[in-house]
C-alpha atoms as a PDB file:
ATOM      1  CA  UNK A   1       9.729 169.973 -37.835  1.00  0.00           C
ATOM      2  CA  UNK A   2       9.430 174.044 -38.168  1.00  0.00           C
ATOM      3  CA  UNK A   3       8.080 175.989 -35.766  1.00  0.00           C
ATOM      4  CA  UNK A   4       4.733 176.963 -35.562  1.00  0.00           C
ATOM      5  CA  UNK A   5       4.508 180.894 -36.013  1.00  0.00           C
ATOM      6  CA  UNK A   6       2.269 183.791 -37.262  1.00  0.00           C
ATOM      7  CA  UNK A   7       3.639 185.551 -40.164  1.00  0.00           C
ATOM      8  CA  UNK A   8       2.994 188.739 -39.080  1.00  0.00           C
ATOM      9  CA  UNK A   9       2.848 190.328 -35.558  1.00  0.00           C
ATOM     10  CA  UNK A  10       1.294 193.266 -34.712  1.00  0.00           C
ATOM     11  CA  UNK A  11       2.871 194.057 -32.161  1.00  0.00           C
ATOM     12  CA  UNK A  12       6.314 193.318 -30.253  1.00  0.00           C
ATOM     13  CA  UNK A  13       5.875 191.108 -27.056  1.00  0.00           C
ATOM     14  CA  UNK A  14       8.938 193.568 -25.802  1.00  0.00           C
ATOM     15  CA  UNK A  15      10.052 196.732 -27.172  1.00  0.00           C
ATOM     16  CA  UNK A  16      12.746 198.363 -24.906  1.00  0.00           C
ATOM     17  CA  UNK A  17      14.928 199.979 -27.423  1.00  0.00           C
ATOM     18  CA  UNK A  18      17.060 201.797 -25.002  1.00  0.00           C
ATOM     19  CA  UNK A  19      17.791 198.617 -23.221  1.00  0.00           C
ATOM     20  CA  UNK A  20      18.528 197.311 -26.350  1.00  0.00           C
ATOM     21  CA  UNK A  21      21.149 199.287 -27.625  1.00  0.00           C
ATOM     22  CA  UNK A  22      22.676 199.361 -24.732  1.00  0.00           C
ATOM     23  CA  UNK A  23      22.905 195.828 -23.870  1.00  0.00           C
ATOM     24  CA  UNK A  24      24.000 194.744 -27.723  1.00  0.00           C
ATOM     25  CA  UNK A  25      26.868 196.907 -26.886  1.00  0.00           C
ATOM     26  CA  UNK A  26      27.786 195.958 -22.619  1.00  0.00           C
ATOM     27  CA  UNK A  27      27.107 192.048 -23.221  1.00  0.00           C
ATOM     28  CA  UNK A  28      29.971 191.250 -25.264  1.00  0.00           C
ATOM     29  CA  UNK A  29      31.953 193.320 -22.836  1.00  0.00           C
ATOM     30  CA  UNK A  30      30.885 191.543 -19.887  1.00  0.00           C
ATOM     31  CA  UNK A  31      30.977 188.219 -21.643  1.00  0.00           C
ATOM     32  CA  UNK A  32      34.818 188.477 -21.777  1.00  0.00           C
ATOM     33  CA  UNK A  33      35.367 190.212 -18.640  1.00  0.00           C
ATOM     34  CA  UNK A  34      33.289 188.695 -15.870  1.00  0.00           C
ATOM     35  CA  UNK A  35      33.555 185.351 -17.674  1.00  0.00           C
ATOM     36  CA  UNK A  36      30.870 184.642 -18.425  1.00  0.00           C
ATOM     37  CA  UNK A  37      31.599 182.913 -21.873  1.00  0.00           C
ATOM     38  CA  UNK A  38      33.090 180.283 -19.950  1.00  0.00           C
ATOM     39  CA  UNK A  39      29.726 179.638 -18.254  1.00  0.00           C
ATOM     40  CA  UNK A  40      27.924 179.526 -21.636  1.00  0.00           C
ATOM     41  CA  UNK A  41      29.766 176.826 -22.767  1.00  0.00           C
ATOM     42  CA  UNK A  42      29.740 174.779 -19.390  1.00  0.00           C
ATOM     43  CA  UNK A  43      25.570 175.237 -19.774  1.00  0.00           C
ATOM     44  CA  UNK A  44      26.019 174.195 -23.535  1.00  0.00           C
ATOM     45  CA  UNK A  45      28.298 171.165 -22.920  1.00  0.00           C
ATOM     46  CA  UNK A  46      26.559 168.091 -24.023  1.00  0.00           C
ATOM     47  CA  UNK A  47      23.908 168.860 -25.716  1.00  0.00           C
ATOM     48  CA  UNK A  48      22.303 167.130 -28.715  1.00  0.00           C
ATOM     49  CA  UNK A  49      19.412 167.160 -30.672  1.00  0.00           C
ATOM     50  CA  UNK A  50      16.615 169.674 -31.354  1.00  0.00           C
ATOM     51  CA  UNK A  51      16.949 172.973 -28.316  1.00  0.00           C
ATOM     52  CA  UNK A  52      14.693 175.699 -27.975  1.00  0.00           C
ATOM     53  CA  UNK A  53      16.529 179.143 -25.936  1.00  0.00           C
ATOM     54  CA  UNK A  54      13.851 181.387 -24.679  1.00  0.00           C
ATOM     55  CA  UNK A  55      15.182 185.438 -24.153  1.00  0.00           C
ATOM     56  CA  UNK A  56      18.022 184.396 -26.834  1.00  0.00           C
ATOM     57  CA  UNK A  57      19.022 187.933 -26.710  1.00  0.00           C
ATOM     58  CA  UNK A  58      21.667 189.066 -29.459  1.00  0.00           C
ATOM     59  CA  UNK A  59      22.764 185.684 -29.775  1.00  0.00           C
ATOM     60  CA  UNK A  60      25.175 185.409 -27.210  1.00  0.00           C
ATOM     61  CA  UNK A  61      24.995 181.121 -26.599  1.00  0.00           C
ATOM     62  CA  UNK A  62      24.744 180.512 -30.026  1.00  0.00           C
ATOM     63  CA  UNK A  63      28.620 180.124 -30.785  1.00  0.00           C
ATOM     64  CA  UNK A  64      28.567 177.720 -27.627  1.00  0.00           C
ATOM     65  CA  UNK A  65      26.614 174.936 -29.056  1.00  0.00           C
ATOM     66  CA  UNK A  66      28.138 171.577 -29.615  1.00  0.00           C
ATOM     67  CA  UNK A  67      27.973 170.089 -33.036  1.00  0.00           C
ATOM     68  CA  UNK A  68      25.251 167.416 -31.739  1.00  0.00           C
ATOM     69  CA  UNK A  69      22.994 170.029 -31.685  1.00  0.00           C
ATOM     70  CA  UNK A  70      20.655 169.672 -35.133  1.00  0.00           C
ATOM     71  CA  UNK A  71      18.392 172.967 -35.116  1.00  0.00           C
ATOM     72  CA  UNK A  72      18.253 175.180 -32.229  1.00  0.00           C
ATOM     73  CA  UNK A  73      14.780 177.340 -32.594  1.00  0.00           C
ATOM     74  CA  UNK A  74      15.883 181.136 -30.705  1.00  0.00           C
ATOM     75  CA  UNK A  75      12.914 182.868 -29.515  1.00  0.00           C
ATOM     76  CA  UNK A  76      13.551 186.442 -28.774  1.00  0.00           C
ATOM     77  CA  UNK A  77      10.879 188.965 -28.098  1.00  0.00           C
ATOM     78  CA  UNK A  78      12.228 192.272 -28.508  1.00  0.00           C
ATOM     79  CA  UNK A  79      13.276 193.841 -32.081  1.00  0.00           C
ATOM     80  CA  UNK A  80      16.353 195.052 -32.232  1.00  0.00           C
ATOM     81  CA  UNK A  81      17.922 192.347 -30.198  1.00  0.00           C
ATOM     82  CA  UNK A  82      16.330 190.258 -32.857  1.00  0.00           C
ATOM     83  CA  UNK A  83      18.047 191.359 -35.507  1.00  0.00           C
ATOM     84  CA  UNK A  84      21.239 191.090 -34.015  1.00  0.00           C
ATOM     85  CA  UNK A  85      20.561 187.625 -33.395  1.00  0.00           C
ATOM     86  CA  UNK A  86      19.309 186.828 -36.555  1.00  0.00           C
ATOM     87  CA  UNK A  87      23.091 187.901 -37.892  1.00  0.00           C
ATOM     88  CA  UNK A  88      25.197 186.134 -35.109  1.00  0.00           C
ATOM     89  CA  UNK A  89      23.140 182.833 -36.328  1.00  0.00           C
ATOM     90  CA  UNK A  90      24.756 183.291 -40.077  1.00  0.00           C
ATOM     91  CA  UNK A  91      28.115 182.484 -37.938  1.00  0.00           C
ATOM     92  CA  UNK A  92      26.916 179.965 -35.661  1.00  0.00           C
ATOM     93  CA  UNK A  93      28.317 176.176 -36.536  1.00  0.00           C
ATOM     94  CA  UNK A  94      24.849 174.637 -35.912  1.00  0.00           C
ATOM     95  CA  UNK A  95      21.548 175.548 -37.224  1.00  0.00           C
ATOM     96  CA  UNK A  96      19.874 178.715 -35.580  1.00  0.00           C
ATOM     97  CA  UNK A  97      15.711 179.429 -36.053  1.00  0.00           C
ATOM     98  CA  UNK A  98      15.457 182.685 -34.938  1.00  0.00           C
ATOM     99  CA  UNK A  99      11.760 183.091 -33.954  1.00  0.00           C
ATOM    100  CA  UNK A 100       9.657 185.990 -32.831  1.00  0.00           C
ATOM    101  CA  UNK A 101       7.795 185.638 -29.636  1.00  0.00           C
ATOM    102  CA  UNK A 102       7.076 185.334 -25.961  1.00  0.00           C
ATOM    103  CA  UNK A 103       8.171 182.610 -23.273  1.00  0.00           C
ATOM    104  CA  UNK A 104       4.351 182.616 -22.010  1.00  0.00           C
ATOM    105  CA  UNK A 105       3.016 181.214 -25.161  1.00  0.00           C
ATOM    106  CA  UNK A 106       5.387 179.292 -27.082  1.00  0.00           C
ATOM    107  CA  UNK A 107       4.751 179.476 -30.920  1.00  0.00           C
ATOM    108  CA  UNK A 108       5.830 176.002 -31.265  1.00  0.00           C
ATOM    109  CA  UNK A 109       4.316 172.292 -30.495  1.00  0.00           C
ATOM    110  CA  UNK A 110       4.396 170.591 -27.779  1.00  0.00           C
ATOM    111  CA  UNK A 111       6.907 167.717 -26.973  1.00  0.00           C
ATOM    112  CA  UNK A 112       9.132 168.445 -29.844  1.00  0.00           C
ATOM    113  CA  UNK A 113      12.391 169.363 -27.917  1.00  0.00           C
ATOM    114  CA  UNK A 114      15.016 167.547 -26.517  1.00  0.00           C
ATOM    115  CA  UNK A 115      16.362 170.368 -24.524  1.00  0.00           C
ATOM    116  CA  UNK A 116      15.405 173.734 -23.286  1.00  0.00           C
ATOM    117  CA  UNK A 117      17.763 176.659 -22.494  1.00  0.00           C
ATOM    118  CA  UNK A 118      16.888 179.595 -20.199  1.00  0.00           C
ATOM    119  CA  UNK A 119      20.221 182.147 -19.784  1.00  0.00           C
ATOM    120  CA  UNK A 120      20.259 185.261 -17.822  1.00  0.00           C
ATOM    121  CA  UNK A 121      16.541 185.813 -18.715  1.00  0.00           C
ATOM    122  CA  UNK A 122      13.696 184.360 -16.193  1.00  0.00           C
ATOM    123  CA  UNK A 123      14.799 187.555 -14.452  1.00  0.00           C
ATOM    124  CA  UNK A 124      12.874 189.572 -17.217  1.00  0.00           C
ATOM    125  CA  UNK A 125       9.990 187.614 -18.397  1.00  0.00           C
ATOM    126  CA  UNK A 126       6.741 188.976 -17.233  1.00  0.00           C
ATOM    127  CA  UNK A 127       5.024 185.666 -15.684  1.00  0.00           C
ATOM    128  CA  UNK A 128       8.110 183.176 -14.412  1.00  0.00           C
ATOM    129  CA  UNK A 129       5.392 180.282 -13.710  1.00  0.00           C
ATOM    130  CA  UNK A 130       3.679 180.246 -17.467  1.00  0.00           C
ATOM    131  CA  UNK A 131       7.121 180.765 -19.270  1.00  0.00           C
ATOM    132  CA  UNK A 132       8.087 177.557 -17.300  1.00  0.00           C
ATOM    133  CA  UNK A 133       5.017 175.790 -17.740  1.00  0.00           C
ATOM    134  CA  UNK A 134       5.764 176.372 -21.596  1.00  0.00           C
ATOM    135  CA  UNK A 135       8.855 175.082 -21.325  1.00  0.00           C
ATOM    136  CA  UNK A 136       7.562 171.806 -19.455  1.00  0.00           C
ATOM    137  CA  UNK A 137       5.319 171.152 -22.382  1.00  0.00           C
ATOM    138  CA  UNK A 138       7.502 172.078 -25.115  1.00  0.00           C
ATOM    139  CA  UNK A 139      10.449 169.220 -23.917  1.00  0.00           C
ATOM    140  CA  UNK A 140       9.369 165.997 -24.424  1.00  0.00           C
ATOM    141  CA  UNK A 141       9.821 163.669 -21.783  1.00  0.00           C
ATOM    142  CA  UNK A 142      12.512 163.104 -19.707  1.00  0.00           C
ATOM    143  CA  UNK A 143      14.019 166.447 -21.899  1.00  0.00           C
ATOM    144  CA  UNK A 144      16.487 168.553 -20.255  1.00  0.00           C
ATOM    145  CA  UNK A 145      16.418 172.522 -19.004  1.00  0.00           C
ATOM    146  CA  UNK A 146      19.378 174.007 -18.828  1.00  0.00           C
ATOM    147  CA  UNK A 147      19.713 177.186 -17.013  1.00  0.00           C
ATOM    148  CA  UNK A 148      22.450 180.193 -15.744  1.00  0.00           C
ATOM    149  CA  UNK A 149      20.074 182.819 -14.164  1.00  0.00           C
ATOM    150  CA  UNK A 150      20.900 185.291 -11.795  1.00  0.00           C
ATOM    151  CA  UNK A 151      18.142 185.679  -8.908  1.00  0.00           C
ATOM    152  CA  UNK A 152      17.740 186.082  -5.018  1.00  0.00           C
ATOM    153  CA  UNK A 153      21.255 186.800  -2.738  1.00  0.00           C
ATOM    154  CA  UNK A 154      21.379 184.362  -0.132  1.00  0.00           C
ATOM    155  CA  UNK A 155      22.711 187.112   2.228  1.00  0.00           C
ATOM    156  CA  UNK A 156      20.320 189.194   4.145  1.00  0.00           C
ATOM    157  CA  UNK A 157      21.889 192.470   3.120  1.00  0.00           C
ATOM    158  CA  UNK A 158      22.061 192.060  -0.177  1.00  0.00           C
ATOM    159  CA  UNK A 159      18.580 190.406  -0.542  1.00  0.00           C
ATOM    160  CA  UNK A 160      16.614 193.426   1.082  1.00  0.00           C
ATOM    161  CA  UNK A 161      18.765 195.284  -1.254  1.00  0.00           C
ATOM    162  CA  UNK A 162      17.813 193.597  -4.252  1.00  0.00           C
ATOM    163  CA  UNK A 163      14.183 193.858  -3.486  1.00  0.00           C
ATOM    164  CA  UNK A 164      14.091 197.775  -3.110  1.00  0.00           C
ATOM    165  CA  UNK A 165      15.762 198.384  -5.965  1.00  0.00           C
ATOM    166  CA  UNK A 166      13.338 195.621  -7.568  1.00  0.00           C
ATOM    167  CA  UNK A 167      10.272 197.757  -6.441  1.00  0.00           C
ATOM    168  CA  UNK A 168      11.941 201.236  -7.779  1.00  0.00           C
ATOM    169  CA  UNK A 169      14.008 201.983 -10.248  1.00  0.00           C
ATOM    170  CA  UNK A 170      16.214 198.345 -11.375  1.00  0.00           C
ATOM    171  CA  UNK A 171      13.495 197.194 -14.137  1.00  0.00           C
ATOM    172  CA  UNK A 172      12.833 200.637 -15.277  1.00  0.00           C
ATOM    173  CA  UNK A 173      16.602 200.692 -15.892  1.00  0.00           C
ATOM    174  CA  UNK A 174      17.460 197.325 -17.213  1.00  0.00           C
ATOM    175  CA  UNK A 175      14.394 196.025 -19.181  1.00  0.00           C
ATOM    176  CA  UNK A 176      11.772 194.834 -17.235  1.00  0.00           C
ATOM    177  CA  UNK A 177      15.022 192.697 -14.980  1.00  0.00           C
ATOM    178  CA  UNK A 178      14.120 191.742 -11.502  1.00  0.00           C
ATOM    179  CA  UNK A 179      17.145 190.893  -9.400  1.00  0.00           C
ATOM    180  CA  UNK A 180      15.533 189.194  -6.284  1.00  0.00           C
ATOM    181  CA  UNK A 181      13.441 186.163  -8.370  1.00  0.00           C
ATOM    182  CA  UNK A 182      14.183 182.603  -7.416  1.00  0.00           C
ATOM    183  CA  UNK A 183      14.503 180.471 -10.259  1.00  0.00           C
ATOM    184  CA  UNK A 184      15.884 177.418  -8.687  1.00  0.00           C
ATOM    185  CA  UNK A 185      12.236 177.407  -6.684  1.00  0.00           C
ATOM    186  CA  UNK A 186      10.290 178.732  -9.654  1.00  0.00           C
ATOM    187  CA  UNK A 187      12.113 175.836 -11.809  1.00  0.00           C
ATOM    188  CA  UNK A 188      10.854 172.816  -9.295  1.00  0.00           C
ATOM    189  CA  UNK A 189       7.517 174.368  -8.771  1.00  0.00           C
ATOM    190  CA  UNK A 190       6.622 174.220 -12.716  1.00  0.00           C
ATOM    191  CA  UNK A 191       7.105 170.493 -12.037  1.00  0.00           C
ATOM    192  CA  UNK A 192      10.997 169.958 -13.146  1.00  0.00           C
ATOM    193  CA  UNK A 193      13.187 167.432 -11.502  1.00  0.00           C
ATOM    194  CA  UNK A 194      16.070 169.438 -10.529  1.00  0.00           C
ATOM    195  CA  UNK A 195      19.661 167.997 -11.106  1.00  0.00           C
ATOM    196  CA  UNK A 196      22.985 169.091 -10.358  1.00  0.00           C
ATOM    197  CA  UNK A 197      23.558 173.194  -9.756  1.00  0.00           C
ATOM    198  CA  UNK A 198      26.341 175.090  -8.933  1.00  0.00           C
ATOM    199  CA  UNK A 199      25.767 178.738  -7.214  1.00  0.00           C
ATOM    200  CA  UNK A 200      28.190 181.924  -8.904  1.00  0.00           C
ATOM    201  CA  UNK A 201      29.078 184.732  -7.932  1.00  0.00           C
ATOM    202  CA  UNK A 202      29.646 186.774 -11.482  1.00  0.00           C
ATOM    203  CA  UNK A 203      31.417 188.945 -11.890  1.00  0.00           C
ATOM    204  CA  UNK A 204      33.632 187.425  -8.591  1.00  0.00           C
ATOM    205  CA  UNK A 205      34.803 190.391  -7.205  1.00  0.00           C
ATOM    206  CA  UNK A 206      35.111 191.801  -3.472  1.00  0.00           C
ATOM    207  CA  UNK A 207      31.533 193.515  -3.522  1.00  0.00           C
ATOM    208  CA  UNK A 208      28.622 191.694  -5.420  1.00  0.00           C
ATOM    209  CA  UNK A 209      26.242 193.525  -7.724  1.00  0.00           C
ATOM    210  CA  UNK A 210      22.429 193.089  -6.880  1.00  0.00           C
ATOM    211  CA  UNK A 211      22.846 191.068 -10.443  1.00  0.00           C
ATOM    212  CA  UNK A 212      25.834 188.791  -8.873  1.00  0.00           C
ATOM    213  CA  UNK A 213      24.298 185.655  -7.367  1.00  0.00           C
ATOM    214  CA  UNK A 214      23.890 183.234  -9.997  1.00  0.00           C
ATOM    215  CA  UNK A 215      22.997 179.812 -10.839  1.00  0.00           C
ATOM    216  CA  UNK A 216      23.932 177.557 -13.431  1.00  0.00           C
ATOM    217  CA  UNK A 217      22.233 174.171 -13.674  1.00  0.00           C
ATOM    218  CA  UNK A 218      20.331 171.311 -14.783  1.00  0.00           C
ATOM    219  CA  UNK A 219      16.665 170.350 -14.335  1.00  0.00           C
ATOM    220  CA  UNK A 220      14.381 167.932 -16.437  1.00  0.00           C
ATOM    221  CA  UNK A 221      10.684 166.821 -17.181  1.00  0.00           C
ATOM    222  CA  UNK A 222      10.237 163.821 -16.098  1.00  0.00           C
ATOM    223  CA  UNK A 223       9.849 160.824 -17.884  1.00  0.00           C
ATOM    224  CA  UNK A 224       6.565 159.627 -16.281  1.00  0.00           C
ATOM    225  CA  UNK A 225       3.652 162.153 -15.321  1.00  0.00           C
ATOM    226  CA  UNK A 226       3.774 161.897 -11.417  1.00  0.00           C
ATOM    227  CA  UNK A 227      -0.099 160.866 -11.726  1.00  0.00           C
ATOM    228  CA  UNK A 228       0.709 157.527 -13.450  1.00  0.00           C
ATOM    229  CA  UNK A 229       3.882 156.875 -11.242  1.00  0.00           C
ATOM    230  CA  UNK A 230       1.618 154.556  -9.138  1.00  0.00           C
ATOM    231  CA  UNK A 231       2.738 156.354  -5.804  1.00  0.00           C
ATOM    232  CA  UNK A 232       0.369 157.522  -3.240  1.00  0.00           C
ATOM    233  CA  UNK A 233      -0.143 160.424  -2.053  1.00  0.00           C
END
């Protein structure tokens, strides 16, 4: 089943060249060097059937992706990240849709993915709660979200930290990033169950980044809508 989609946009849902370029050319870097390849495939592992990745970046993930994977549609807003994606999905070993648009409105049906995958990106999207919500109704039921995000320090210092630099000058800088958002929270209030998590530090090193604290997890939609569990409330 293809993805629903215009044929023509007239405009970018992102456009931060600068970002761009610079990030096509850091990521790869950083991939190797903080590890964080490793924690693309553990977020990968397992997975089968039809996956939509929101923020899909340059294409990072896609080499990660088990061979049980059929189609994986890539939705990545901003152009010349795009492109770079649409070439590192030539190489990838499993199919690879890259797709124009935004994780707030989801040009594709509902219920028509098995899994979701969210990496290193709710930190960016303009509205957490409808990117989520999209998600939710894109998985069918009982569908899984996988997620590594970075987000809020659980240390005092560090958290007023991140939010000063979140009010100033750290999205100007990186994209539109925030480093102080709290996905695990944002994840369960969308309505996910949330499964097993494990909290990073990335890169480890002596003294964190505001960027550091990560999480790398599991959540899914449940099976039955909590109105016709037959609990009271």
């Amino acid at each position: 089943m293809p993805p629903l989609r215009s044929t023509r946009l007239p405009h970018d849902a992102v456009h931060h060249p600068l970002f761009a370029r610079f990030y096509a050319r850091v990521s790869p870097v950083l991939d190797e060097r903080a590890g964080i390849g490793e924690h693309r495939r553990e977020l990968l592992a397992g997975l089968s059937g039809r996956v939509i990745e929101i923020g899909a970046g340059n294409g990072l993930n896609f080499p990660y992706y088990p061979p049980t994977v059929s189609e994986v549609v890539a939705i990545e807003p901003e152009r010349g990240l795009r492109r770079i994606a649409v070439e590192a999905a030539v190489r990838s070993g499993v199919p690879v849709d890259v797709v124009p648009g935004a994780a707030e409105a989801l040009p594709v049906k509902s219920e028509a993915f098995d899994a979701a995958v969210t990496s290193l990106v709710l930190c960016s999207v303009r509205d957490v709660r409808r990117a989520l919500a999209e998600l939710r109704r894109v998985l069918r039921p009982g569908g899984e979200l996988r997620f590594f995000e970075h987000g809020r320090a659980q240390g005092r210092a560090l958290a007023v930290t991140q939010r000063a630099l979140d009010r100033t000058v750290w999205p100007v800088l990186f994209g539109g990033c925030h480093t102080a958002r709290d996905p695990l929270g944002a994840i369960e209030a969308a309505g996910f169950e949330l499964g097993a998590f494990t909290r990073l530090q990335v890169p480890q090193s002596r003294v964190p980044t505001p960027a550091s604290p990560c999480v790398l997890g599991v959540a899914r939609r449940p099976a039955v809508p909590p109105e016709a569990s037959g609990g009271r409330g």
